[in-house]
N, C-alpha and C. Protein backbone atom coordinates (compact mmCIF):
# COMPACT_ATOMS: atom_id res chain seq x y z
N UNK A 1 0.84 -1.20 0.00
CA UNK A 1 0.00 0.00 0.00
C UNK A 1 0.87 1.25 0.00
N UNK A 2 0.71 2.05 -1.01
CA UNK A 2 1.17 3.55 -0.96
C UNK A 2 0.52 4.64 0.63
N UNK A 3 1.49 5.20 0.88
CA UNK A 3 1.04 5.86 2.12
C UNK A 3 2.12 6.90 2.14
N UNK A 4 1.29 8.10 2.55
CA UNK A 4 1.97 9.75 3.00
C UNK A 4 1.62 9.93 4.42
N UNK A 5 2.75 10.64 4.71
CA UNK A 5 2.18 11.11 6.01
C UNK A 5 2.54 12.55 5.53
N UNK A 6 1.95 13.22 6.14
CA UNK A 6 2.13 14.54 5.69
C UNK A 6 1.80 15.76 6.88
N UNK A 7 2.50 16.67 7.17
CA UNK A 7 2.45 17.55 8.54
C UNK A 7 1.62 19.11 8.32
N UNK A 8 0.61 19.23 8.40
CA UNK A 8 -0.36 20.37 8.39
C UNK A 8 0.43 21.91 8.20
N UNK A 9 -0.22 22.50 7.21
CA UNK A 9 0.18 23.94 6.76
C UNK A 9 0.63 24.90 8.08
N UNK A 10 1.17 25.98 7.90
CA UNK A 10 1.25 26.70 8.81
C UNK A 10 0.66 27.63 9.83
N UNK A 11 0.22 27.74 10.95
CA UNK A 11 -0.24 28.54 11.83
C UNK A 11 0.34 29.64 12.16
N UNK A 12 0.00 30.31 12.98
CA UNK A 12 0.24 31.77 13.36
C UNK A 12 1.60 31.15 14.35
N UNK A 13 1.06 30.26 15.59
CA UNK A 13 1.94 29.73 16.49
C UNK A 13 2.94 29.12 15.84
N UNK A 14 3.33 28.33 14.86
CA UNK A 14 3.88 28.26 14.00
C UNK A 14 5.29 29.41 13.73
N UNK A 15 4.66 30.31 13.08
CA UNK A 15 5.47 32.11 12.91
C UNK A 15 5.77 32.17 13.95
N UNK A 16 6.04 31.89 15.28
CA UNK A 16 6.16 32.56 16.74
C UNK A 16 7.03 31.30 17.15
N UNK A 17 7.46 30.14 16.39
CA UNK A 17 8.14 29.28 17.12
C UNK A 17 7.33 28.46 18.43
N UNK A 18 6.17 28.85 18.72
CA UNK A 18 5.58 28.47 19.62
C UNK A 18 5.39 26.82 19.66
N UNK A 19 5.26 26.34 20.95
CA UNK A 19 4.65 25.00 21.33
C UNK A 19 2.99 24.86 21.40
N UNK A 20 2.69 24.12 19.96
CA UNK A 20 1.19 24.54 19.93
C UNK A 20 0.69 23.11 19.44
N UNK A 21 -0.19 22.61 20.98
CA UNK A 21 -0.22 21.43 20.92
C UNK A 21 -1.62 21.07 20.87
N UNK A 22 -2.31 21.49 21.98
CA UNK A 22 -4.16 21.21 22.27
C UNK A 22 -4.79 22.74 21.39
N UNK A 23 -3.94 23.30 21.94
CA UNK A 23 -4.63 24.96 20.62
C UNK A 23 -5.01 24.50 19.71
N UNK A 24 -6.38 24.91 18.86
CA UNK A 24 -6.52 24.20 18.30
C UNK A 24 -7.16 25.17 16.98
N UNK A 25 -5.87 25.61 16.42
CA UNK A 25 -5.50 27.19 15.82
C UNK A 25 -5.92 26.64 14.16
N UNK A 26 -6.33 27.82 13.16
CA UNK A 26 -6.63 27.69 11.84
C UNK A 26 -5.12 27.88 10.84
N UNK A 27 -5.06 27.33 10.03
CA UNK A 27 -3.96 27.88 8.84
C UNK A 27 -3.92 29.38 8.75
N UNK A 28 -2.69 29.89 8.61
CA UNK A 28 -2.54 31.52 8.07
C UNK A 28 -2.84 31.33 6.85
N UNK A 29 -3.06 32.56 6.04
CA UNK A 29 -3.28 32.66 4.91
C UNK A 29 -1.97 32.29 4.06
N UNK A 30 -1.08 32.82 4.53
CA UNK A 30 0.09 32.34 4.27
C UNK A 30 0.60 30.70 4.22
N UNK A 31 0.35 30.51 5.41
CA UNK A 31 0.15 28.94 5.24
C UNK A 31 -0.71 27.71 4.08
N UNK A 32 -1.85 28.04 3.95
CA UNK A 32 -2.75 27.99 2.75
C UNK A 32 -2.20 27.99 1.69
N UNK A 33 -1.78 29.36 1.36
CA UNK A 33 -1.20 29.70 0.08
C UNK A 33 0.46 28.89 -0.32
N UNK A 34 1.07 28.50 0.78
CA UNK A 34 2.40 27.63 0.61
C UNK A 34 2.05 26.58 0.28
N UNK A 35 0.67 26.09 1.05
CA UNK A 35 0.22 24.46 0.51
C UNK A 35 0.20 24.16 -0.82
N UNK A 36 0.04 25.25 -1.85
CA UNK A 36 -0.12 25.02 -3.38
C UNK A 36 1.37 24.47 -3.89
N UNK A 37 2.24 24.42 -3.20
CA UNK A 37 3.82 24.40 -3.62
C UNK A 37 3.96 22.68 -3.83
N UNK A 38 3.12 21.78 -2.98
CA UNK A 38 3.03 20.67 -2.60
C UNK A 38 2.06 19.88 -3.61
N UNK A 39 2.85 18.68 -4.10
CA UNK A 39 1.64 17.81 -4.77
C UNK A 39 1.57 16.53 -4.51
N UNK A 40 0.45 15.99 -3.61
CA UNK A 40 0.13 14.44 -3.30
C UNK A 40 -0.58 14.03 -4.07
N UNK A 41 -0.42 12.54 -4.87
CA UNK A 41 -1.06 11.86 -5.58
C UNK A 41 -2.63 11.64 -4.59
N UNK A 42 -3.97 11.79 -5.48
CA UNK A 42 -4.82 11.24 -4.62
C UNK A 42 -5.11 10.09 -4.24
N UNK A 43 -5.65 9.62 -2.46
CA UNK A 43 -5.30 8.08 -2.16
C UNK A 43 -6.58 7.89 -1.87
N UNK A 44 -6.92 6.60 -1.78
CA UNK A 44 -8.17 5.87 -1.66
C UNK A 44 -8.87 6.45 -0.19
N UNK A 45 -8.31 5.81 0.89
CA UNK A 45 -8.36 6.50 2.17
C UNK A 45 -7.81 7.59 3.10
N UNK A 46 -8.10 8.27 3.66
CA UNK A 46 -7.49 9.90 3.86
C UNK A 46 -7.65 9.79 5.66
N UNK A 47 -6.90 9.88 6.29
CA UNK A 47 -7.52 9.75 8.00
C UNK A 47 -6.53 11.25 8.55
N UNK A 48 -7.08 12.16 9.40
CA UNK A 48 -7.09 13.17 9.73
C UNK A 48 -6.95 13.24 11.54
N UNK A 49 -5.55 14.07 11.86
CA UNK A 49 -5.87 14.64 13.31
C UNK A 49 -7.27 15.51 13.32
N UNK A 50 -7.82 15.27 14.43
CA UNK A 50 -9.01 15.81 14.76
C UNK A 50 -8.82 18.04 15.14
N UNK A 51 -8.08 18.18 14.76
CA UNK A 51 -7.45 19.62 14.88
C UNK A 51 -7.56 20.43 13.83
N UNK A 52 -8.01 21.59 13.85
CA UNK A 52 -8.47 22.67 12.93
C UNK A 52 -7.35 22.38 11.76
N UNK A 53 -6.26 22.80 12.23
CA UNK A 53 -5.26 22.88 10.67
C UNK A 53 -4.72 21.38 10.09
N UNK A 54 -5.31 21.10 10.62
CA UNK A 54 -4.77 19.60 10.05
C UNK A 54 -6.28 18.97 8.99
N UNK A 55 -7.33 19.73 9.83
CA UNK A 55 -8.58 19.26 8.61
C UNK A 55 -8.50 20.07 7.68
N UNK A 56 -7.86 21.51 7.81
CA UNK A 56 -7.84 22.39 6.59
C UNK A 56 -6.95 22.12 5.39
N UNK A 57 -5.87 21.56 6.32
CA UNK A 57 -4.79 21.26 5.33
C UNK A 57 -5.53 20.02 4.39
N UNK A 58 -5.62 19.05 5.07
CA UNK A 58 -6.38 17.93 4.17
C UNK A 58 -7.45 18.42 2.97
N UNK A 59 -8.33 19.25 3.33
CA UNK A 59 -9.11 19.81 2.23
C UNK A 59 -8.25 20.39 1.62
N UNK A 60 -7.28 21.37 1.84
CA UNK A 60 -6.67 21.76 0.65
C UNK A 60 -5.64 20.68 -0.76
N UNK A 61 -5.56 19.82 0.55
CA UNK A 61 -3.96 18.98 -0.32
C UNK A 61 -5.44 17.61 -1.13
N UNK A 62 -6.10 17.62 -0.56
CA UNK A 62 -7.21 16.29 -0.73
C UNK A 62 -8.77 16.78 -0.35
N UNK A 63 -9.32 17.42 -1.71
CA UNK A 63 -10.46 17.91 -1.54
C UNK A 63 -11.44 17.05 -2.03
N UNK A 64 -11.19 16.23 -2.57
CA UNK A 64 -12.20 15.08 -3.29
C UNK A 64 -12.00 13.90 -2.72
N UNK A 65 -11.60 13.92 -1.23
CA UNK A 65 -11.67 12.59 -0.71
C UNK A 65 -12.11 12.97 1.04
N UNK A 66 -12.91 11.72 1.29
CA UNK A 66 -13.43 11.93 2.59
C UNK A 66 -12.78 12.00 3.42
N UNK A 67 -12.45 13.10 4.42
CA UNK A 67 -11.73 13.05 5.95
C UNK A 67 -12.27 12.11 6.81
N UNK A 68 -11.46 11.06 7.30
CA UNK A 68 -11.72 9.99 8.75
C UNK A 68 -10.88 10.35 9.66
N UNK A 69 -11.44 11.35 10.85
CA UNK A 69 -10.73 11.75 11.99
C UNK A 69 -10.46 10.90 12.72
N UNK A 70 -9.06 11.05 13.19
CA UNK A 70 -8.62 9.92 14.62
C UNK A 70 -7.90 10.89 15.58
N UNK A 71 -8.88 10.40 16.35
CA UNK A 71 -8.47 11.93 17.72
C UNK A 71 -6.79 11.32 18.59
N UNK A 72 -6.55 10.38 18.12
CA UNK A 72 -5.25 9.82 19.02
C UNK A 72 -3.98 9.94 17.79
N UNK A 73 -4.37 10.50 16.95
CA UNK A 73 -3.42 11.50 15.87
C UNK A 73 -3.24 12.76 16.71
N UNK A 74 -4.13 13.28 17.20
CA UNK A 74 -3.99 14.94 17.82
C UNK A 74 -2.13 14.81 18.13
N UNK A 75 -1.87 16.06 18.30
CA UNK A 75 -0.03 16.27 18.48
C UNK A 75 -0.18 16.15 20.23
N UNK A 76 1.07 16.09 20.70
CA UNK A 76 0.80 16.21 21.78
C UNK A 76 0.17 17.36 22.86
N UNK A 77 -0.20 16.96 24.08
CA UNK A 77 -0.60 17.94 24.64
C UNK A 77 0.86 18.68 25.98
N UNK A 78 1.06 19.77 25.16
CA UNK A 78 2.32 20.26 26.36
C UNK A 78 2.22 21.29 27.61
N UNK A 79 1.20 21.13 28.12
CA UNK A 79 0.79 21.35 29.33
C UNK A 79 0.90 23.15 29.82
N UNK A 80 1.74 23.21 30.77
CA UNK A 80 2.17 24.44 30.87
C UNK A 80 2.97 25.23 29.93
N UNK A 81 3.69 24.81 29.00
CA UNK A 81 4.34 25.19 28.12
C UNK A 81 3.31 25.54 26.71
N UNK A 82 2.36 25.04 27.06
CA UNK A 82 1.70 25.28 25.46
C UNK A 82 1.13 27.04 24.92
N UNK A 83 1.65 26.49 23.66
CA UNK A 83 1.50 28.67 23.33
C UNK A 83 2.45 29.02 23.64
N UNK A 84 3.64 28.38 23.78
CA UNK A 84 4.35 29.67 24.88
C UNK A 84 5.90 29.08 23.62
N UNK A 85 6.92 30.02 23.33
CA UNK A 85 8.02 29.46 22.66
C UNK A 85 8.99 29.41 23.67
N UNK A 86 10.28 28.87 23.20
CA UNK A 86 11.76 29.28 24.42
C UNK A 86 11.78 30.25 25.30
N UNK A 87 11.80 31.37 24.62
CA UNK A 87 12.36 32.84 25.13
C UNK A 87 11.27 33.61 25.99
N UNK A 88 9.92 33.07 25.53
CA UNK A 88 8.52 33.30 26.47
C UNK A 88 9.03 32.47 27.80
N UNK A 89 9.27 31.06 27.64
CA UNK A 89 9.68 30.41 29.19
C UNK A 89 11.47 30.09 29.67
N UNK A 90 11.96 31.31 28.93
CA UNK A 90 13.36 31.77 29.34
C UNK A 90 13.00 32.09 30.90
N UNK A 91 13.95 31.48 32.05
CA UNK A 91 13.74 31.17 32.95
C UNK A 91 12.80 30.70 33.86
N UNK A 92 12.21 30.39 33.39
CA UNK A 92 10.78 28.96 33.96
C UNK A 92 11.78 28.09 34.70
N UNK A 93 11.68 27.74 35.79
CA UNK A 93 12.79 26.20 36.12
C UNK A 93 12.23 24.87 35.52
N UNK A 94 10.68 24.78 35.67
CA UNK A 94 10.19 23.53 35.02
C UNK A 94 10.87 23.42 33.29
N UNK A 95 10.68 24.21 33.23
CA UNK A 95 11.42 24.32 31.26
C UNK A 95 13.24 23.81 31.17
N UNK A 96 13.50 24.71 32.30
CA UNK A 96 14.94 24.44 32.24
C UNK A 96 15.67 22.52 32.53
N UNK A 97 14.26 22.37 33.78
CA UNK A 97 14.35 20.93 34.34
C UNK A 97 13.89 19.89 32.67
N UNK A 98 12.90 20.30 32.05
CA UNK A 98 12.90 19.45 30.93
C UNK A 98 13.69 19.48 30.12
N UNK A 99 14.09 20.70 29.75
CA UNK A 99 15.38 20.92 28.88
C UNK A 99 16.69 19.74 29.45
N UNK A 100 17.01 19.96 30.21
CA UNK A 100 18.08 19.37 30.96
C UNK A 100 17.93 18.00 30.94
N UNK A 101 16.61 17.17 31.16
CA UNK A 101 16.33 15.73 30.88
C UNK A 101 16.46 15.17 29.31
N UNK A 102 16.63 16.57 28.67
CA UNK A 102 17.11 16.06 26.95
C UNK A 102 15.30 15.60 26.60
N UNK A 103 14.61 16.49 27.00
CA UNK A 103 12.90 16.46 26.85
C UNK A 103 12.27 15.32 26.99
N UNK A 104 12.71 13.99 28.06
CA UNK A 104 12.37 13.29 28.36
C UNK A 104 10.61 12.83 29.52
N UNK A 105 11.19 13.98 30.47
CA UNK A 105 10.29 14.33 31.26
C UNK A 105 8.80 14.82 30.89
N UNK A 106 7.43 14.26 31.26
CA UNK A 106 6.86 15.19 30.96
C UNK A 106 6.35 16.49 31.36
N UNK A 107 5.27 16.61 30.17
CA UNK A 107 5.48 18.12 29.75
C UNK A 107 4.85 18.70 31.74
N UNK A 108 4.95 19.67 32.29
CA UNK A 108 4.21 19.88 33.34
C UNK A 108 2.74 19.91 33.11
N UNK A 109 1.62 19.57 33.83
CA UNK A 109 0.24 19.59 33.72
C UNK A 109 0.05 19.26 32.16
N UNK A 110 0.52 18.61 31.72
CA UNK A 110 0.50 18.02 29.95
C UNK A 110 0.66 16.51 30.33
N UNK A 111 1.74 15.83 28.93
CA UNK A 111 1.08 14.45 28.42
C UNK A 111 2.85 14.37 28.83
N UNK A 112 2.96 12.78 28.69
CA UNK A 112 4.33 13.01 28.78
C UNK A 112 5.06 12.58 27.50
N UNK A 113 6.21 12.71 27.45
CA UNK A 113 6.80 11.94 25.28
C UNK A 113 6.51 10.29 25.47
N UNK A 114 6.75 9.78 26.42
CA UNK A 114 6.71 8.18 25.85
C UNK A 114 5.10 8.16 25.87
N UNK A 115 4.20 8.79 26.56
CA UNK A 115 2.51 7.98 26.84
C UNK A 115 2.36 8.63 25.02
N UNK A 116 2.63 10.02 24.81
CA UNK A 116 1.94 10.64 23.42
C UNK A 116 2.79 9.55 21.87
N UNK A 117 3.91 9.83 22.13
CA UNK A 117 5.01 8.46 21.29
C UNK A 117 3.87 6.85 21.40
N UNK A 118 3.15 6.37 22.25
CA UNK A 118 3.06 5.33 22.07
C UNK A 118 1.13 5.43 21.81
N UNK A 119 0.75 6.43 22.04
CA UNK A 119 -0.90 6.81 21.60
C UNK A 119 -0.83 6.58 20.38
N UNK A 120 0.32 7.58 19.64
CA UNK A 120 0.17 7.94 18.27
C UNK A 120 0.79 6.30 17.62
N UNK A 121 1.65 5.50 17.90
CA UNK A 121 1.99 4.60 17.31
C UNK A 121 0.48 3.49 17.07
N UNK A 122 -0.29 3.22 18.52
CA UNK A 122 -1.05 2.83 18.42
C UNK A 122 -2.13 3.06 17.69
N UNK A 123 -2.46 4.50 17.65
CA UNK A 123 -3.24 4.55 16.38
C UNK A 123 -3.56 4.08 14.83
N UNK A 124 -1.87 4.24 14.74
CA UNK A 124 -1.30 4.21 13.57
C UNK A 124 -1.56 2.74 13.16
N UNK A 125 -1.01 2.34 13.90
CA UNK A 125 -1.63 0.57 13.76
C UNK A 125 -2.85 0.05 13.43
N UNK A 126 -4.03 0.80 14.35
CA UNK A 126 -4.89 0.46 14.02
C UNK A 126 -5.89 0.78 12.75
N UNK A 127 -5.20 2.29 12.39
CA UNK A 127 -5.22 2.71 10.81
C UNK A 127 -4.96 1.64 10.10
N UNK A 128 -4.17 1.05 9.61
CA UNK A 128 -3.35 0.17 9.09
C UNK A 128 -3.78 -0.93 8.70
N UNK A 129 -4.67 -1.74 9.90
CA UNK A 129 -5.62 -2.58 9.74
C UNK A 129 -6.51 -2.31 9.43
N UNK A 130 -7.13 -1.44 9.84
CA UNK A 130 -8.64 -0.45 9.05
C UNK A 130 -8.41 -0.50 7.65
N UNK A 131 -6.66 -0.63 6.86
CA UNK A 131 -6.58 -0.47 5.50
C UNK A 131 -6.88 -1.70 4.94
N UNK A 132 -5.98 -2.11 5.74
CA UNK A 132 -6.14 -4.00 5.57
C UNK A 132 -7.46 -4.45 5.26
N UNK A 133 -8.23 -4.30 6.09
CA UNK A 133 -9.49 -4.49 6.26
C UNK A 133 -10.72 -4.33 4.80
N UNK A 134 -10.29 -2.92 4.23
CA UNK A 134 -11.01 -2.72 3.21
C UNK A 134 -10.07 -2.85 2.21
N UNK A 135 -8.84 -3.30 2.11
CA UNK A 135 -8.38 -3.62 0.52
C UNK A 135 -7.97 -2.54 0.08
N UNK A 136 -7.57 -1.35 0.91
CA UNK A 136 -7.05 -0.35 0.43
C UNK A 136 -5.77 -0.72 -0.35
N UNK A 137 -5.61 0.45 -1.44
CA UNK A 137 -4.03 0.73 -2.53
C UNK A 137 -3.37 1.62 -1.84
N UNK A 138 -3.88 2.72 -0.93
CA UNK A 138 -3.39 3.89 -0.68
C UNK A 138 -3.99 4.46 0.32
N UNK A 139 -3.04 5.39 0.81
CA UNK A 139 -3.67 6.59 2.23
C UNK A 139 -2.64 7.32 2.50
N UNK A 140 -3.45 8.64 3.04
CA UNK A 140 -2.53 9.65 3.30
C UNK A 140 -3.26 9.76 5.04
N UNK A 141 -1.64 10.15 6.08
CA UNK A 141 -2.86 10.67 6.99
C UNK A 141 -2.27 11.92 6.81
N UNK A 142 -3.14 13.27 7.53
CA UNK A 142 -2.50 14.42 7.42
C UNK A 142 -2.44 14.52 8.88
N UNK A 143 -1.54 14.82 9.79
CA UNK A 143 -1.39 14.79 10.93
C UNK A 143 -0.14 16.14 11.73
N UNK A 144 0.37 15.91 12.60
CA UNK A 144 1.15 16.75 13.48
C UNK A 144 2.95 16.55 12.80
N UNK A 145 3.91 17.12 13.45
CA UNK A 145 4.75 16.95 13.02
C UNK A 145 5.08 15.85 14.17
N UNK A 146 4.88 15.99 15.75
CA UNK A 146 5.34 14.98 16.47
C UNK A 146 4.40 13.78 16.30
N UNK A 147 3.37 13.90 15.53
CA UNK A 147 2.88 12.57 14.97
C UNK A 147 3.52 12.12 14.05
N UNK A 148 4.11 12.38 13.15
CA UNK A 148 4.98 11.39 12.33
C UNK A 148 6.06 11.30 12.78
N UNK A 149 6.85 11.76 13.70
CA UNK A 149 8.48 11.56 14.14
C UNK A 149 7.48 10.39 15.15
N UNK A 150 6.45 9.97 15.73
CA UNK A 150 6.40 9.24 16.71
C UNK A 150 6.08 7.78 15.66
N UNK A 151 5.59 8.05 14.95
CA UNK A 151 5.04 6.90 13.84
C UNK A 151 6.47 6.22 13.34
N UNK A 152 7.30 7.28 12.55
CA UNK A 152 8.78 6.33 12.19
C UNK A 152 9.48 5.93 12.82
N UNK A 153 9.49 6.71 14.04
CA UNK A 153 10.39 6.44 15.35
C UNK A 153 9.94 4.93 15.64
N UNK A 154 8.71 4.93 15.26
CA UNK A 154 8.37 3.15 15.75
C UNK A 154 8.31 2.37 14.89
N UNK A 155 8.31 2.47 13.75
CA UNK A 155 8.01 1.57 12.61
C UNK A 155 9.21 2.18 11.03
N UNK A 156 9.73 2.68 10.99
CA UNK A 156 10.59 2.46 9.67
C UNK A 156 11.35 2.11 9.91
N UNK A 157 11.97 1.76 8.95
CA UNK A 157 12.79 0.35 8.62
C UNK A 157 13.64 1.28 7.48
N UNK A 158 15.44 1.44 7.64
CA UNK A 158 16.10 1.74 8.82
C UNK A 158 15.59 2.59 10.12
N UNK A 159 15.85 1.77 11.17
CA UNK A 159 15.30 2.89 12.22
C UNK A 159 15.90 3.67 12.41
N UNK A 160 15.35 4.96 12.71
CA UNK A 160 16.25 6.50 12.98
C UNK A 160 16.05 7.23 14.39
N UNK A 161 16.45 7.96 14.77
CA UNK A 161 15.87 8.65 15.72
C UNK A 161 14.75 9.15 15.80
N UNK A 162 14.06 9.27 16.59
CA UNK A 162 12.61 10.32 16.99
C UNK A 162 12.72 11.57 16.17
N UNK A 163 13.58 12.77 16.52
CA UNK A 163 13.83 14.01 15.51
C UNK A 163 14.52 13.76 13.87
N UNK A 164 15.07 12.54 13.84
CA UNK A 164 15.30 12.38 12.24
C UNK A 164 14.18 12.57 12.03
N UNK A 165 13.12 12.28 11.81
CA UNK A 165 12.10 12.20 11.11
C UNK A 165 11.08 14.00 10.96
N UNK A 166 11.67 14.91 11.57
CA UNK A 166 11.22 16.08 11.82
C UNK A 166 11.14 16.73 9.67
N UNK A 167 9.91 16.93 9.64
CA UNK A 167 9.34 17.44 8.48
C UNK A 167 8.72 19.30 8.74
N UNK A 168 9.39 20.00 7.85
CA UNK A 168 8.15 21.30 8.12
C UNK A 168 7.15 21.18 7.51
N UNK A 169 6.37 22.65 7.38
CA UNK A 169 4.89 22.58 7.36
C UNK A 169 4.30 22.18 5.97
N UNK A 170 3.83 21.29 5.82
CA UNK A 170 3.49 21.00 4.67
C UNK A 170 4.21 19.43 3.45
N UNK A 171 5.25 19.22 4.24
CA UNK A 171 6.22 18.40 3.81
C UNK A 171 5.19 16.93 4.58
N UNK A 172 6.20 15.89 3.88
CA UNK A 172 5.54 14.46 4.32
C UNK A 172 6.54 13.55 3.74
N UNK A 173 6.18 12.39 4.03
CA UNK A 173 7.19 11.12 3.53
C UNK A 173 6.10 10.30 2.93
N UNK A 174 6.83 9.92 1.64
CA UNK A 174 6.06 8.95 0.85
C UNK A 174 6.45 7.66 1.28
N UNK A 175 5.76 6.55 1.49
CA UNK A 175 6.22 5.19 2.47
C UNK A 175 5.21 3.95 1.20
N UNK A 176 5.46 2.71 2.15
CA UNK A 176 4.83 1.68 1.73
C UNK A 176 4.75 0.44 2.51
N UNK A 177 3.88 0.06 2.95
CA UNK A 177 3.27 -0.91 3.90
C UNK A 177 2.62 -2.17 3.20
N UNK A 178 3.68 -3.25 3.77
CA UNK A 178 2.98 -4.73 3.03
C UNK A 178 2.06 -4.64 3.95
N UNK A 179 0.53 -4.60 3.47
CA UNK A 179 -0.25 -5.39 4.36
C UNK A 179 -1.10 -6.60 5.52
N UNK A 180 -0.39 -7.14 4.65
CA UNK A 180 -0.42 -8.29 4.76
C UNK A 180 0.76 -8.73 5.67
N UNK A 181 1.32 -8.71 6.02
CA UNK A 181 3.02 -8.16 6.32
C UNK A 181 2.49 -7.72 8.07
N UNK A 182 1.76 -6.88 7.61
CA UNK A 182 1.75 -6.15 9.00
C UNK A 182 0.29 -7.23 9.93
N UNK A 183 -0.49 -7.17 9.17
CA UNK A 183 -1.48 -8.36 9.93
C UNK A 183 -0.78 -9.21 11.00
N UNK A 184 0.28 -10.11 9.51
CA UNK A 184 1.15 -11.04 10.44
C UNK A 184 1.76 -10.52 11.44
N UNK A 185 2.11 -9.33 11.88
CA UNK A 185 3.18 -9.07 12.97
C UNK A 185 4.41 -8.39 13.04
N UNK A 186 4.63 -8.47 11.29
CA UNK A 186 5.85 -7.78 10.69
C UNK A 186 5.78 -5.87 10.32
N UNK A 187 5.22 -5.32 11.71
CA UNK A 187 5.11 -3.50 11.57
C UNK A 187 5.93 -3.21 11.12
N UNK A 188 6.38 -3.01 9.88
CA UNK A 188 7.36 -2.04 9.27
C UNK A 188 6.80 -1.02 7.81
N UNK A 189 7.14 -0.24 8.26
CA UNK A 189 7.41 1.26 7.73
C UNK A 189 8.33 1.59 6.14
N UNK A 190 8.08 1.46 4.83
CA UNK A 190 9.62 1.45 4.23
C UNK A 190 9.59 3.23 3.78
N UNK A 191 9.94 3.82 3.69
CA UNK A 191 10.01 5.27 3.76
C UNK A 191 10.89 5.27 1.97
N UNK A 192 10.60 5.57 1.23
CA UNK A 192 10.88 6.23 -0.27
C UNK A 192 11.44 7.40 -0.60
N UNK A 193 10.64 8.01 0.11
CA UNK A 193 10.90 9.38 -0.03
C UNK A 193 10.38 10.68 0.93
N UNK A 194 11.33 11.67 0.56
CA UNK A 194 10.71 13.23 1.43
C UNK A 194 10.07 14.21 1.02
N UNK A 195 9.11 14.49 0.57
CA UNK A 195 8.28 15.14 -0.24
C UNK A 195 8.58 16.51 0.64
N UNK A 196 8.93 17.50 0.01
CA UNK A 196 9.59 18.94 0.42
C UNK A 196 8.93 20.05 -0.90
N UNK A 197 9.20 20.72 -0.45
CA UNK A 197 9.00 22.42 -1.27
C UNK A 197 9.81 23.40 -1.05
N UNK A 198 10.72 23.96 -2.15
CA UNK A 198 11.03 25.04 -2.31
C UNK A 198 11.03 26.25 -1.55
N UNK A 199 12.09 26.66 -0.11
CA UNK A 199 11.49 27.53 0.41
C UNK A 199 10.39 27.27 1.30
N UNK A 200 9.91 25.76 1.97
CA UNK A 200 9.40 25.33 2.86
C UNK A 200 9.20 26.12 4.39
N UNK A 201 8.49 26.20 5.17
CA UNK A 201 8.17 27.30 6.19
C UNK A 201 8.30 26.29 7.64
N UNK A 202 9.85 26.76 8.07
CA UNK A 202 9.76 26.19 9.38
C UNK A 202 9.03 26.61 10.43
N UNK A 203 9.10 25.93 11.14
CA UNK A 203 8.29 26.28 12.71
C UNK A 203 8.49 25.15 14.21
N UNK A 204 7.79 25.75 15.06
CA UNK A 204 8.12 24.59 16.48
C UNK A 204 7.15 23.41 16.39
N UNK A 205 7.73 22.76 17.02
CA UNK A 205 6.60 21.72 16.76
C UNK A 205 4.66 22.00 16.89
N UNK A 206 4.33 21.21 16.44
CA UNK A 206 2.80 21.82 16.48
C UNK A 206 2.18 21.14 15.56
């Protein structure tokens, strides 16, 4: 099966470097308008974080195919830190204490990286079989950026780090999943390619 993952257009929080996780913010116009730079083949099945810019983005990149929301796609939730960039929680000690754990710890009054890392894997799985299931050729999900670093981080094949897999706004990886393959037990991920744009629009995670 052909499969994209692909990381939602740009937000305002986005422009601000911000940590924008449960916010649950619209595309800039700007953002929108970068999405045209990007071209995904259309796929049979389309599954969507349940989050404003991530359904917008999907209508824009995939307007002739039905959105199937999965709320355990959402990005993570970063608690006290959310909305807020570095230099906003330049001297916070809780920030400094996560910083210092190499962002292990979780987020304060948030989610922590291994529970959100292993939500989103699980999802992903069960997408997968949902494809299985109907005989799908293809799917795109459109999701978070720490939703796909949590997805390859668990399943491609070479494995890479968690931040290898870091895509900006609008970018995605073209992959391919034996199905059949994965039923049996064999979760792997084969990654093809990096689908990028020209002048691509970084930002913090979100």
């Amino acid at each position: 099966m052909r499969l994209y993952l692909i990381r939602h257009g740009m937000t305002f929080g986005n422009t601000l470097g911000r940590y924008i996780g449960t916010t649950d913010e619209p595309l800039t116009e700007e953002g929108r308008a970068a999405l045209g730079q990007f071209t995904y083949p259309d796929t049979e099945l389309l599954f969507v974080s349940p989050l404003l810019r991530c359904r917008e983005t999907a209508r824009i990149l995939f307007p002739k195919t039905e959105q199937e929301l999965v709320g355990d796609f959402a990005e993570c939730d970063f608690g006290a830190f959310e909305n807020k960039n570095y230099k906003e929680l330049d001297g916070n000690k809780e920030y400094q204490r996560w910083i210092d754990s190499n962002g292990t710890l979780p987020f304060p009054g948030g989610e922590s990286p291994e529970a959100f890392r292993k939500r989103c894997a699980q999802a992903f799985d069960a997408v997968i079989r949902l494809c299985r299931k109907r005989g799908a050729g293809s799917a795109a999900c459109v999701v978070h950026g720490g939703t796909i670093m949590s997805i390859l981080a668990a399943y491609a094949v070479p494995g890479e780090d968690f931040y290898h897999w870091h895509v900006r706004n609008g970018e995605g990886y073209a992959c391919t999943v034996d199905l059949k393959q994965w039923e049996a037990g064999n979760c792997v991920i084969k990654v093809q390619e990096k689908i990028s744009a020209a002048g691509g629009n970084r930002g913090e995670r979100s």
